[in-house]
PDB file of N, CA and C in Angstrom:
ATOM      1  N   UNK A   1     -29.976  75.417  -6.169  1.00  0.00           N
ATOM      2  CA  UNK A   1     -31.283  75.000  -5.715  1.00  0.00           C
ATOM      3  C   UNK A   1     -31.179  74.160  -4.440  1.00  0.00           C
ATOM      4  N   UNK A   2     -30.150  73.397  -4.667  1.00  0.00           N
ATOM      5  CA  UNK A   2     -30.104  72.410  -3.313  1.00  0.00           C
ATOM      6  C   UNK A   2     -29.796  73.037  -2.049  1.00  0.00           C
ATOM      7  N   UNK A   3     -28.694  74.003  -2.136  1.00  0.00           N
ATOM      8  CA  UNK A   3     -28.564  74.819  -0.973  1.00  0.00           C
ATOM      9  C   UNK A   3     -29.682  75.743  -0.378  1.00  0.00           C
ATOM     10  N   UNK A   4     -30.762  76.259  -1.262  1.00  0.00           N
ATOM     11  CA  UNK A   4     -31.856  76.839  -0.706  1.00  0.00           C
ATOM     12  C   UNK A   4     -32.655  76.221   0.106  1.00  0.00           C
ATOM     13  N   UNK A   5     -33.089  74.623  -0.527  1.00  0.00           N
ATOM     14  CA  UNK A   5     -33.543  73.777   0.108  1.00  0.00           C
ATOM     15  C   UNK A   5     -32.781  73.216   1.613  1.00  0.00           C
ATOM     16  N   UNK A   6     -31.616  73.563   1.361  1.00  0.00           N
ATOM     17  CA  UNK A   6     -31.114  72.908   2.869  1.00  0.00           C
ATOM     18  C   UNK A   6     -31.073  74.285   4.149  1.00  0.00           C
ATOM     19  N   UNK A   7     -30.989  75.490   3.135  1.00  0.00           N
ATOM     20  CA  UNK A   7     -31.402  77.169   3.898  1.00  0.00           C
ATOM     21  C   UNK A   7     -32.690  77.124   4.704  1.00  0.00           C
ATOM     22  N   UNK A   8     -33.622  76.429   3.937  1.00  0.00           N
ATOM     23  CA  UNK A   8     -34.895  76.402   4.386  1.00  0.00           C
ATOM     24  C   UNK A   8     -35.336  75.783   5.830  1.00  0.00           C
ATOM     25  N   UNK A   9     -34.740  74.279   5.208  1.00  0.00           N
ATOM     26  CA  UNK A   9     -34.627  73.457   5.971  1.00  0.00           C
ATOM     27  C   UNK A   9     -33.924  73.949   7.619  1.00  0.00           C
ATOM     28  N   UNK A  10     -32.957  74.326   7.651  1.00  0.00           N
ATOM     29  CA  UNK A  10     -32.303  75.135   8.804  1.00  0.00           C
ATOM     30  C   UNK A  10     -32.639  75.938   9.334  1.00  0.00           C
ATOM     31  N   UNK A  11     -33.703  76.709   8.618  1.00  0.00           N
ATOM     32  CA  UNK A  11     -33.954  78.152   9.363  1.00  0.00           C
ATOM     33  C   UNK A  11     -35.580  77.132  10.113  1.00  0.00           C
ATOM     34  N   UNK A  12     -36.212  76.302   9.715  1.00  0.00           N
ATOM     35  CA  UNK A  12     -37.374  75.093   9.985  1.00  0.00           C
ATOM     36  C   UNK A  12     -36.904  74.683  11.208  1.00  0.00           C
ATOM     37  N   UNK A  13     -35.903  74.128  11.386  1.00  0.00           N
ATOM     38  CA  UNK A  13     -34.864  72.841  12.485  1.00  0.00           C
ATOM     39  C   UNK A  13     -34.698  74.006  13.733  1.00  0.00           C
ATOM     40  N   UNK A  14     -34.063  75.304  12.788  1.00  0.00           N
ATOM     41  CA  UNK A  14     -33.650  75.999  13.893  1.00  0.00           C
ATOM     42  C   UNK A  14     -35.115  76.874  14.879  1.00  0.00           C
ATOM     43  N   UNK A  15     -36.279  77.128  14.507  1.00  0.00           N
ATOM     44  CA  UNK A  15     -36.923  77.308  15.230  1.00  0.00           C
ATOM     45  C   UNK A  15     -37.995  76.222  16.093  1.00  0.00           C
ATOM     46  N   UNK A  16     -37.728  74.781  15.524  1.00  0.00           N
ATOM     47  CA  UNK A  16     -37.927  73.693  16.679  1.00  0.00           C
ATOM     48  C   UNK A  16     -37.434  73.656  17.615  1.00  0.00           C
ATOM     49  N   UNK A  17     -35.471  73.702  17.083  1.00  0.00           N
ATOM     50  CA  UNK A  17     -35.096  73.530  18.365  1.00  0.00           C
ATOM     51  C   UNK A  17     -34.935  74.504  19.085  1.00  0.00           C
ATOM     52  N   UNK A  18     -34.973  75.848  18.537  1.00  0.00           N
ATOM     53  CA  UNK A  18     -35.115  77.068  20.011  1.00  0.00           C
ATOM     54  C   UNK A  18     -35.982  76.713  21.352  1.00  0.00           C
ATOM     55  N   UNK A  19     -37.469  76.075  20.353  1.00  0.00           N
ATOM     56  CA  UNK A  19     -38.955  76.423  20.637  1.00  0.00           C
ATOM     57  C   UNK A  19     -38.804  74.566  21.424  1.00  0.00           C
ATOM     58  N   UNK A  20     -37.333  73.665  21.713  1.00  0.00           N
ATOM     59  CA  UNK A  20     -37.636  72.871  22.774  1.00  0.00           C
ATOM     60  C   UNK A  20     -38.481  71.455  22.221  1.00  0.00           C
ATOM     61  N   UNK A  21     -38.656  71.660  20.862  1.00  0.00           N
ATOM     62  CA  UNK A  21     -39.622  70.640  20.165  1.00  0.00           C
ATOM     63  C   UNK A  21     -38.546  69.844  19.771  1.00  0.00           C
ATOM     64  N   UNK A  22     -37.395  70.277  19.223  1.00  0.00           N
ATOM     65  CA  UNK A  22     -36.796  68.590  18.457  1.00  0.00           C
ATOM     66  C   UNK A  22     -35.214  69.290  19.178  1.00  0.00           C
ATOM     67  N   UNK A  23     -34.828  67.889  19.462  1.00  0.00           N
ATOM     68  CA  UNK A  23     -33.135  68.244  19.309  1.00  0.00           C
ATOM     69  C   UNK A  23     -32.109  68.084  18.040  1.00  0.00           C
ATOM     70  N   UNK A  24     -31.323  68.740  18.576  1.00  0.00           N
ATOM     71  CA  UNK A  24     -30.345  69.018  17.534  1.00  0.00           C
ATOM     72  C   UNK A  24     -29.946  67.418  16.697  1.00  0.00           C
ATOM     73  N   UNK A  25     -30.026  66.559  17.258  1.00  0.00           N
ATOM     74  CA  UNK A  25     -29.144  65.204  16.694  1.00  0.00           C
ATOM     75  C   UNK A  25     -30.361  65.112  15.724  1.00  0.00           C
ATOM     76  N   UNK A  26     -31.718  64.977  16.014  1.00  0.00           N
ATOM     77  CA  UNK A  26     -32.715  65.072  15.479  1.00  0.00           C
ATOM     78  C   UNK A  26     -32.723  65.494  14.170  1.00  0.00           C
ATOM     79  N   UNK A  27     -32.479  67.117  14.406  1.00  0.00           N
ATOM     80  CA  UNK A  27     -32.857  67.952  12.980  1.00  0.00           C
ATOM     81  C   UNK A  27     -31.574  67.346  12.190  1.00  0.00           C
ATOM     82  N   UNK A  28     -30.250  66.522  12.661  1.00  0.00           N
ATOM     83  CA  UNK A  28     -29.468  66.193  11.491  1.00  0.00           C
ATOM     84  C   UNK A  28     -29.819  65.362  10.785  1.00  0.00           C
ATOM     85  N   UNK A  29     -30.333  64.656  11.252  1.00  0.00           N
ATOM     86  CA  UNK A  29     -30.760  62.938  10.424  1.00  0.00           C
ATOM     87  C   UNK A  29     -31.079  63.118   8.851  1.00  0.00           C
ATOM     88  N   UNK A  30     -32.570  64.169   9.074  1.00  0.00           N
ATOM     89  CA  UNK A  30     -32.472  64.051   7.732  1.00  0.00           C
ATOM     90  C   UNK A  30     -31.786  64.688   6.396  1.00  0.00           C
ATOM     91  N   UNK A  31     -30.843  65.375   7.041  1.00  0.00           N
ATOM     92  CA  UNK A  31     -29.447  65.821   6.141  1.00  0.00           C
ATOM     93  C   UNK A  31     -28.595  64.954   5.878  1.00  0.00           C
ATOM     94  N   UNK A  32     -28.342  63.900   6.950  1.00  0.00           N
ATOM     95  CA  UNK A  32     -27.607  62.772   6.819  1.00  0.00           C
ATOM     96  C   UNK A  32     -28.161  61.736   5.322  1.00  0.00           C
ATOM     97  N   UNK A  33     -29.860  61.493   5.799  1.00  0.00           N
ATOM     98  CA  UNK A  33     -29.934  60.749   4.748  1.00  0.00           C
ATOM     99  C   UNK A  33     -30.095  61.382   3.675  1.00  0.00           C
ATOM    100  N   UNK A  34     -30.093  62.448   3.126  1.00  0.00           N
ATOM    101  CA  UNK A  34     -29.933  63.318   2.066  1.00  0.00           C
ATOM    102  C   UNK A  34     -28.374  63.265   1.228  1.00  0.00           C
ATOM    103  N   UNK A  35     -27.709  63.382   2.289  1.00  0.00           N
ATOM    104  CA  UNK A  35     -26.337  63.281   1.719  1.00  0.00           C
ATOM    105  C   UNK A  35     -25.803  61.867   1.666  1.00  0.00           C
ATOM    106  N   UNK A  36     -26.214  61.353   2.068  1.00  0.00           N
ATOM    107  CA  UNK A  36     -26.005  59.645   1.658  1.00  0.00           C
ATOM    108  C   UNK A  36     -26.580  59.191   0.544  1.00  0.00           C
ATOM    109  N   UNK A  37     -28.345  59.878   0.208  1.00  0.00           N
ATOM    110  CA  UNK A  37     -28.578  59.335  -0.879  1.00  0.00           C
ATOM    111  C   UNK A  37     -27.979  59.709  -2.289  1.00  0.00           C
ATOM    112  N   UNK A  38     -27.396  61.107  -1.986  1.00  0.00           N
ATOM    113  CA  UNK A  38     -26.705  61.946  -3.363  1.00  0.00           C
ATOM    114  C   UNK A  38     -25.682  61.477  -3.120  1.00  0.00           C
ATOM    115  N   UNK A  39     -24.596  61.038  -1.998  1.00  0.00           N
ATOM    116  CA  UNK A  39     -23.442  60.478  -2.704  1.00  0.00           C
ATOM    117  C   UNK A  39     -23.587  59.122  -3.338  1.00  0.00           C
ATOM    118  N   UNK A  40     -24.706  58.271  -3.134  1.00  0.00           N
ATOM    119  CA  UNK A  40     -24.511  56.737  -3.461  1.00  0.00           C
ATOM    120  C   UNK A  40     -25.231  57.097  -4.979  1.00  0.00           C
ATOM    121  N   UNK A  41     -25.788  58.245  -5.903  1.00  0.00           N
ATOM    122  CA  UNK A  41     -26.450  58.838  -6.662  1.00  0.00           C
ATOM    123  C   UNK A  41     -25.222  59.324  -7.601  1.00  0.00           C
ATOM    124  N   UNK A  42     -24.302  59.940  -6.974  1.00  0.00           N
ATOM    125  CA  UNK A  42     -23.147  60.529  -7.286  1.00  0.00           C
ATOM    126  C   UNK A  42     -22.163  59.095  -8.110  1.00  0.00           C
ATOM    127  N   UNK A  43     -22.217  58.726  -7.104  1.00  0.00           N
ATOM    128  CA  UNK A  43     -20.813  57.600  -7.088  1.00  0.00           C
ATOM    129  C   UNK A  43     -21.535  56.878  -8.001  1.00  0.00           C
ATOM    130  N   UNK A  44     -23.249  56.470  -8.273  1.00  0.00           N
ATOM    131  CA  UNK A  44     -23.354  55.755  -9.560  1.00  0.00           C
ATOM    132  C   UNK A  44     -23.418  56.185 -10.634  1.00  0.00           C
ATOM    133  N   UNK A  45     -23.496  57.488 -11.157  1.00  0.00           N
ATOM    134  CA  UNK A  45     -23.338  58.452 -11.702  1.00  0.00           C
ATOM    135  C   UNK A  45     -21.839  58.203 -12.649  1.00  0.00           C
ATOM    136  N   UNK A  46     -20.990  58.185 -11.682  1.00  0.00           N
ATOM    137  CA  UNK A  46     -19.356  58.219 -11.669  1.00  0.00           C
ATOM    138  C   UNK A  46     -18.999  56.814 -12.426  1.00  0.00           C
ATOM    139  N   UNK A  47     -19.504  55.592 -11.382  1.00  0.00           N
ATOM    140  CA  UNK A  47     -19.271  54.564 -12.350  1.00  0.00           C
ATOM    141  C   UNK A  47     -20.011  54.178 -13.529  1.00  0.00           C
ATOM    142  N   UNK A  48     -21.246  54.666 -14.024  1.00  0.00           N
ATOM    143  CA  UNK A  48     -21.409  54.734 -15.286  1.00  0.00           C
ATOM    144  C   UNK A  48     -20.496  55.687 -16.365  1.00  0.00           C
ATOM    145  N   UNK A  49     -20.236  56.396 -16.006  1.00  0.00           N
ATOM    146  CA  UNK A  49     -19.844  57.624 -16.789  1.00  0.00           C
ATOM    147  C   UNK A  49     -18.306  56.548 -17.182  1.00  0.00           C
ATOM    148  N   UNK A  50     -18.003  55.852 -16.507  1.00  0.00           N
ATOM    149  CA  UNK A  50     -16.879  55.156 -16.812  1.00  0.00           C
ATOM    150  C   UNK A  50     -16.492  53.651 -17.983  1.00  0.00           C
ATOM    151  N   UNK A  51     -18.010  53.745 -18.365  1.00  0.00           N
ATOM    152  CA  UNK A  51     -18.217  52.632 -19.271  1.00  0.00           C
ATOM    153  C   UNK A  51     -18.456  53.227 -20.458  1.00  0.00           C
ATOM    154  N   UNK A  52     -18.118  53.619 -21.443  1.00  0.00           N
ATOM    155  CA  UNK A  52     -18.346  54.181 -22.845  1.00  0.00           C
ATOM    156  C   UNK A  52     -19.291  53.547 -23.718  1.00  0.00           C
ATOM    157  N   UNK A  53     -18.937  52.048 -23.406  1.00  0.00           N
ATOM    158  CA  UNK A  53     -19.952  51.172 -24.267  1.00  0.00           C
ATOM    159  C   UNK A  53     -22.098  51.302 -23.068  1.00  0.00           C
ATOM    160  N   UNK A  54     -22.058  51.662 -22.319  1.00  0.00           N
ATOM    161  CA  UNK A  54     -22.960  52.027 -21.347  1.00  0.00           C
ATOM    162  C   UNK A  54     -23.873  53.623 -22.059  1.00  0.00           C
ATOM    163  N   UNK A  55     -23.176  53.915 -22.846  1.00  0.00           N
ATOM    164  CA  UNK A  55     -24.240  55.359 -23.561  1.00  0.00           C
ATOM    165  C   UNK A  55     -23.955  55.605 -24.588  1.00  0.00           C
ATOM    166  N   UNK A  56     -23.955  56.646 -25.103  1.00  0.00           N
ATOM    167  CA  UNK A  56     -22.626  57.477 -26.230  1.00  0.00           C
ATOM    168  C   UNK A  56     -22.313  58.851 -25.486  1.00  0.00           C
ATOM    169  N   UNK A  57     -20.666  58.107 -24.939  1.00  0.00           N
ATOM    170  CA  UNK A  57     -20.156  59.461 -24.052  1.00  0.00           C
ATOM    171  C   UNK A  57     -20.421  59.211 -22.501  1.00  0.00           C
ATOM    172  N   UNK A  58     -20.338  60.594 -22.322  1.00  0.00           N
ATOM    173  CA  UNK A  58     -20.585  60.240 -20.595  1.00  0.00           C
ATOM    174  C   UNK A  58     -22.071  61.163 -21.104  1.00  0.00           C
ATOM    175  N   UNK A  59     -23.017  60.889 -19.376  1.00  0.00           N
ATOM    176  CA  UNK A  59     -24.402  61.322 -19.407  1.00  0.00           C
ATOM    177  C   UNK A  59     -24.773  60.935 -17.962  1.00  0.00           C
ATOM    178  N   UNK A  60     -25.653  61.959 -17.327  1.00  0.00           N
ATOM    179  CA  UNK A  60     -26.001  61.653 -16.179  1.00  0.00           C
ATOM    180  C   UNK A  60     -27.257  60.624 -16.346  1.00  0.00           C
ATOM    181  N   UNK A  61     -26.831  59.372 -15.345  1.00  0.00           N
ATOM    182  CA  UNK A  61     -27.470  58.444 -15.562  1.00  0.00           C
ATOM    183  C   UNK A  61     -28.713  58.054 -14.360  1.00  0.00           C
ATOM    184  N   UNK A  62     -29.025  59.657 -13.507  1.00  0.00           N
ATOM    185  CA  UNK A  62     -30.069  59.294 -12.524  1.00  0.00           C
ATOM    186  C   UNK A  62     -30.829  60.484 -11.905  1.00  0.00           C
ATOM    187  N   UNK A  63     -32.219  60.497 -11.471  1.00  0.00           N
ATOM    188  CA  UNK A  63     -32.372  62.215 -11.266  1.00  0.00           C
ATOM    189  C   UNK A  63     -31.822  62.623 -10.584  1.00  0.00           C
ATOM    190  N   UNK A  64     -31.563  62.065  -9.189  1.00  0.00           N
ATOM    191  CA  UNK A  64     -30.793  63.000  -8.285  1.00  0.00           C
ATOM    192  C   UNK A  64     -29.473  63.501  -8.474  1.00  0.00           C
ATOM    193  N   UNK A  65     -28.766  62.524  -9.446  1.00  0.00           N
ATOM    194  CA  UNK A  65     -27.793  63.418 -10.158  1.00  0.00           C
ATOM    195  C   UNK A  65     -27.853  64.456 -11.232  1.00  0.00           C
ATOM    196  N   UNK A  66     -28.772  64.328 -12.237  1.00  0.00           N
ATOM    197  CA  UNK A  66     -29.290  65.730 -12.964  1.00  0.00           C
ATOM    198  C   UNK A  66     -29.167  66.588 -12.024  1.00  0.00           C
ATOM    199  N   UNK A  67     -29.814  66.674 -10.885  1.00  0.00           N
ATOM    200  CA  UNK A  67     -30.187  67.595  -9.867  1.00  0.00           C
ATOM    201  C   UNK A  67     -29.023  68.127  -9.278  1.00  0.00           C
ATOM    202  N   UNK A  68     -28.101  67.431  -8.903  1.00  0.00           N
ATOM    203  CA  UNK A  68     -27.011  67.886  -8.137  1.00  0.00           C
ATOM    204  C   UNK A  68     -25.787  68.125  -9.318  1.00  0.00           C
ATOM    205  N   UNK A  69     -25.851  67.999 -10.428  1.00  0.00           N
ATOM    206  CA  UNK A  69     -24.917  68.832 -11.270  1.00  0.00           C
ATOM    207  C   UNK A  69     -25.237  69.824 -12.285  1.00  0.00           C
ATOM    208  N   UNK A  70     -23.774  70.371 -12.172  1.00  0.00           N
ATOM    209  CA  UNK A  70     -24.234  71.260 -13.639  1.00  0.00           C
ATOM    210  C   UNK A  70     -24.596  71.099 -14.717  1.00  0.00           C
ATOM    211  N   UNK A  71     -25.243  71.720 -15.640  1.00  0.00           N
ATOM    212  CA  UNK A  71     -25.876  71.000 -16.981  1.00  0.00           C
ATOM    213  C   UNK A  71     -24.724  70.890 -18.630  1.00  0.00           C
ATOM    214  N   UNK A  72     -23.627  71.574 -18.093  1.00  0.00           N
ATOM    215  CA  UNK A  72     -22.776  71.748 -18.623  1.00  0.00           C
ATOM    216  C   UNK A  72     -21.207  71.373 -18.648  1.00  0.00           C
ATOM    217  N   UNK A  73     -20.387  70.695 -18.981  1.00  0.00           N
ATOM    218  CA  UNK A  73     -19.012  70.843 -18.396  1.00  0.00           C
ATOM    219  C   UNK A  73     -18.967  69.852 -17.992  1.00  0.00           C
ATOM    220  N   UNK A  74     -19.418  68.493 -18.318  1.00  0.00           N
ATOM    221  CA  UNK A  74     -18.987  67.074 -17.710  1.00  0.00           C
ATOM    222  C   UNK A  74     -17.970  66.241 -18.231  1.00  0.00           C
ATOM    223  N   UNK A  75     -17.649  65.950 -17.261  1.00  0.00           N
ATOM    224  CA  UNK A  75     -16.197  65.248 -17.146  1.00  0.00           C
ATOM    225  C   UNK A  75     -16.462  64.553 -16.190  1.00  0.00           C
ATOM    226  N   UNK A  76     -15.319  63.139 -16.520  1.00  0.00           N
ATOM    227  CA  UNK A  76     -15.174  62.096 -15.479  1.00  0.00           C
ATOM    228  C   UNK A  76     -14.304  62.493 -13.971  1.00  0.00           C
ATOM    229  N   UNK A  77     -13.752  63.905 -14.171  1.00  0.00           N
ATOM    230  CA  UNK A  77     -12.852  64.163 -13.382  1.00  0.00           C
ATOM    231  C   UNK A  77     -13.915  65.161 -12.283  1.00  0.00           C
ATOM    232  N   UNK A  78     -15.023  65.841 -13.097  1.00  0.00           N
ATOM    233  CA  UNK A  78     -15.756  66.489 -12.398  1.00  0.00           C
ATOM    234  C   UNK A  78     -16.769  65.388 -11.401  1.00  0.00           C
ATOM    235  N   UNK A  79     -17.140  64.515 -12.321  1.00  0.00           N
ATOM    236  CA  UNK A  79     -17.748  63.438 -11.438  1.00  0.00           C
ATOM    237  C   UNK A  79     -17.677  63.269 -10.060  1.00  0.00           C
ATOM    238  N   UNK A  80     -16.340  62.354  -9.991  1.00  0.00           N
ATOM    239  CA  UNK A  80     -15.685  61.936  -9.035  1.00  0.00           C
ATOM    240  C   UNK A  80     -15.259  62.916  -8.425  1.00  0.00           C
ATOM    241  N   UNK A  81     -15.297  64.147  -8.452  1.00  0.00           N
ATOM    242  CA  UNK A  81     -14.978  65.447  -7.410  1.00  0.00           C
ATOM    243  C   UNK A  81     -16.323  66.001  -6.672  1.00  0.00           C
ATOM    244  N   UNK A  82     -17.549  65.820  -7.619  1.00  0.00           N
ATOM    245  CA  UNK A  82     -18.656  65.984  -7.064  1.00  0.00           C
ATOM    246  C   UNK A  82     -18.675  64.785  -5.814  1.00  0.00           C
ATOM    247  N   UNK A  83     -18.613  63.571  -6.101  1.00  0.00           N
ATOM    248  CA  UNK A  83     -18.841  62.156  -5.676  1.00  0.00           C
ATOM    249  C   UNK A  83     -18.113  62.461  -4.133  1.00  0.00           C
ATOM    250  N   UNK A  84     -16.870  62.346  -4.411  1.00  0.00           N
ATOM    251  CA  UNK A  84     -15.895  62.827  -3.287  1.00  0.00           C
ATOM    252  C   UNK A  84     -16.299  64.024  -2.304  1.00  0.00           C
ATOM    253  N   UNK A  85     -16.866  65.263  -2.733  1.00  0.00           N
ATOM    254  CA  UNK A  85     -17.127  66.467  -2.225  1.00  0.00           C
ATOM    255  C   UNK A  85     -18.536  65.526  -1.522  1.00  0.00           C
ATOM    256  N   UNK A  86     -19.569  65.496  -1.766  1.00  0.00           N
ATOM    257  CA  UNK A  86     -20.927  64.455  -1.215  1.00  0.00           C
ATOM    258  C   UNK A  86     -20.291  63.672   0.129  1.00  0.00           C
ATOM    259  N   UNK A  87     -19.646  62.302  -0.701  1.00  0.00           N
ATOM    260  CA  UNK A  87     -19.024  61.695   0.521  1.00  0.00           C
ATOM    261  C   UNK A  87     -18.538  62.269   1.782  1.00  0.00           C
ATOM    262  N   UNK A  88     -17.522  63.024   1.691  1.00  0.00           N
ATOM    263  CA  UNK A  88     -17.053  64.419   2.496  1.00  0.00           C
ATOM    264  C   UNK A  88     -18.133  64.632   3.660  1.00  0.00           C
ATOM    265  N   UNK A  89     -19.319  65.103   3.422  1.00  0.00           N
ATOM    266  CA  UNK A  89     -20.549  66.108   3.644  1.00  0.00           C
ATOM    267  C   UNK A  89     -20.954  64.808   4.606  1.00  0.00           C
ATOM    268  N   UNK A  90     -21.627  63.932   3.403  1.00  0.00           N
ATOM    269  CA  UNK A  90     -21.710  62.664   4.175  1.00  0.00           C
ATOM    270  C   UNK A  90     -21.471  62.177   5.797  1.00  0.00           C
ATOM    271  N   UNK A  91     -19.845  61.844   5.790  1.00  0.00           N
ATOM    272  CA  UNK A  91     -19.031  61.524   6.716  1.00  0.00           C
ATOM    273  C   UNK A  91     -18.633  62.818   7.963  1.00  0.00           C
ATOM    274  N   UNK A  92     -19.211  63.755   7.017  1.00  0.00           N
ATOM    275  CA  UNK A  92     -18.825  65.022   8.506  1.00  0.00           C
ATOM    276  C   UNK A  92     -20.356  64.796   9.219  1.00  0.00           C
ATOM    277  N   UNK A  93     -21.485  65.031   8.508  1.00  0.00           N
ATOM    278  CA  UNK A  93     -22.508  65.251   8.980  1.00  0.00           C
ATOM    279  C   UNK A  93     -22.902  63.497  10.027  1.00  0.00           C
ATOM    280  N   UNK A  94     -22.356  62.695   9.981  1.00  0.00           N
ATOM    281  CA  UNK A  94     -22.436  61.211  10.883  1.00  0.00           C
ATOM    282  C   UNK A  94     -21.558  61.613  12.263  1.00  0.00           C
ATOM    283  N   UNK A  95     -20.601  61.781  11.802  1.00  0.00           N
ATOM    284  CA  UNK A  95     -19.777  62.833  13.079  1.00  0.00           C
ATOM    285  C   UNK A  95     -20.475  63.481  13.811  1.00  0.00           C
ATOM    286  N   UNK A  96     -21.035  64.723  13.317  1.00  0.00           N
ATOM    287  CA  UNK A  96     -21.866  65.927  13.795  1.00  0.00           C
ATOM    288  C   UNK A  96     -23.015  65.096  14.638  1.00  0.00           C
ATOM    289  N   UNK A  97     -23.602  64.373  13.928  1.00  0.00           N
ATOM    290  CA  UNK A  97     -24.404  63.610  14.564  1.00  0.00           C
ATOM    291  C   UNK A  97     -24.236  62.924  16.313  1.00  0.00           C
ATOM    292  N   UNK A  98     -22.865  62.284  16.062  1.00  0.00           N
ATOM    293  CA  UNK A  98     -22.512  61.240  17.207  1.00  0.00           C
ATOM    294  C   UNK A  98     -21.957  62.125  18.382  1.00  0.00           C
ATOM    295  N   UNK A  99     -21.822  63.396  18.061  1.00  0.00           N
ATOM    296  CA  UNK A  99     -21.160  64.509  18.639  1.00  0.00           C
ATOM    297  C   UNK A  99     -22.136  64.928  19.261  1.00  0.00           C
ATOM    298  N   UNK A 100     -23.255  65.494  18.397  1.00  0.00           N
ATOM    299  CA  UNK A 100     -24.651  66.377  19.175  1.00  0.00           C
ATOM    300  C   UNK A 100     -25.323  65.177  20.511  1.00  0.00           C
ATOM    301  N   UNK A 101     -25.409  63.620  19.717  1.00  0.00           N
ATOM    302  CA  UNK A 101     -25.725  62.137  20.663  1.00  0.00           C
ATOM    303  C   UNK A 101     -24.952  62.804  22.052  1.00  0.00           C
ATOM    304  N   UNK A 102     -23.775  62.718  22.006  1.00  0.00           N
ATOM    305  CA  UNK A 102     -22.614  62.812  23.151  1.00  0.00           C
ATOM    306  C   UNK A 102     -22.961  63.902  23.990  1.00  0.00           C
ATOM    307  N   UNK A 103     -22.755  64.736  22.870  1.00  0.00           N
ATOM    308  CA  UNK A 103     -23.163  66.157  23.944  1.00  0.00           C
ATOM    309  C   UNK A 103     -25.273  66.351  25.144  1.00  0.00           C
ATOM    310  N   UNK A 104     -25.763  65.720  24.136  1.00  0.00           N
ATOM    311  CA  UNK A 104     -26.983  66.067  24.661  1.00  0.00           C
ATOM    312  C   UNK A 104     -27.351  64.741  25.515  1.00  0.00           C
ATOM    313  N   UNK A 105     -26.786  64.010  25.997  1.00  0.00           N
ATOM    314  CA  UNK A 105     -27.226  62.756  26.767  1.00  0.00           C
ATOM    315  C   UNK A 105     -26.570  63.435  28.677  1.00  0.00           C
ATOM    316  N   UNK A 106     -25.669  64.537  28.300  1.00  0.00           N
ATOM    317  CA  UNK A 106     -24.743  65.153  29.542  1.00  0.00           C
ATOM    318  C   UNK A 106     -26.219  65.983  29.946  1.00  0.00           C
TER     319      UNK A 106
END
């Protein structure tokens, strides 16, 4: 589901910026804060799941994490791989960002 939403989103960004209306650093932002809010969603996710006396078991403890995992197959190891994979996304897409800044100020 999330990837459709970000399909959407791109094919949206990408006919602004053909059409001269937004630039590229622009249409990243709000992917940026998307992926910042699911990893800091993620990662609390992760450190609950790490307290036993905190539920019975592990359990996703927030919507945007319902949302961004599977409904099945949880593990503390899957957690923190989701968490990590987010962060990842995160930290490329701030890059991408400071890159498109660089490039479009020439």
């Amino acid at each position: 589901m999330i990837f459709v939403i970000v399909a959407l989103y791109g094919i949206i960004a990408g006919v602004f910026i053909s059409k001269k209306k937004m630039k590229m650093s622009q249409a990243v932002l709000p992917m940026i804060a998307l992926a910042i809010l699911s990893s800091v969603a993620l990662g609390q996710n992760y450190t609950v799941s790490l307290i036993p006396e905190a539920n019975d078991g592990i359990g996703i403890s927030n919507f945007l994490a319902a949302f961004l995992l599977p409904k099945v197959g949880w593990t503390n190891e899957m957690f923190l791989s989701k968490f990590e994979l987010y962060l990842g996304i995160s930290i490329a897409l701030i890059l991408l960002y400071f890159i498109f800044v660089v490039v479009e100020k020439e």
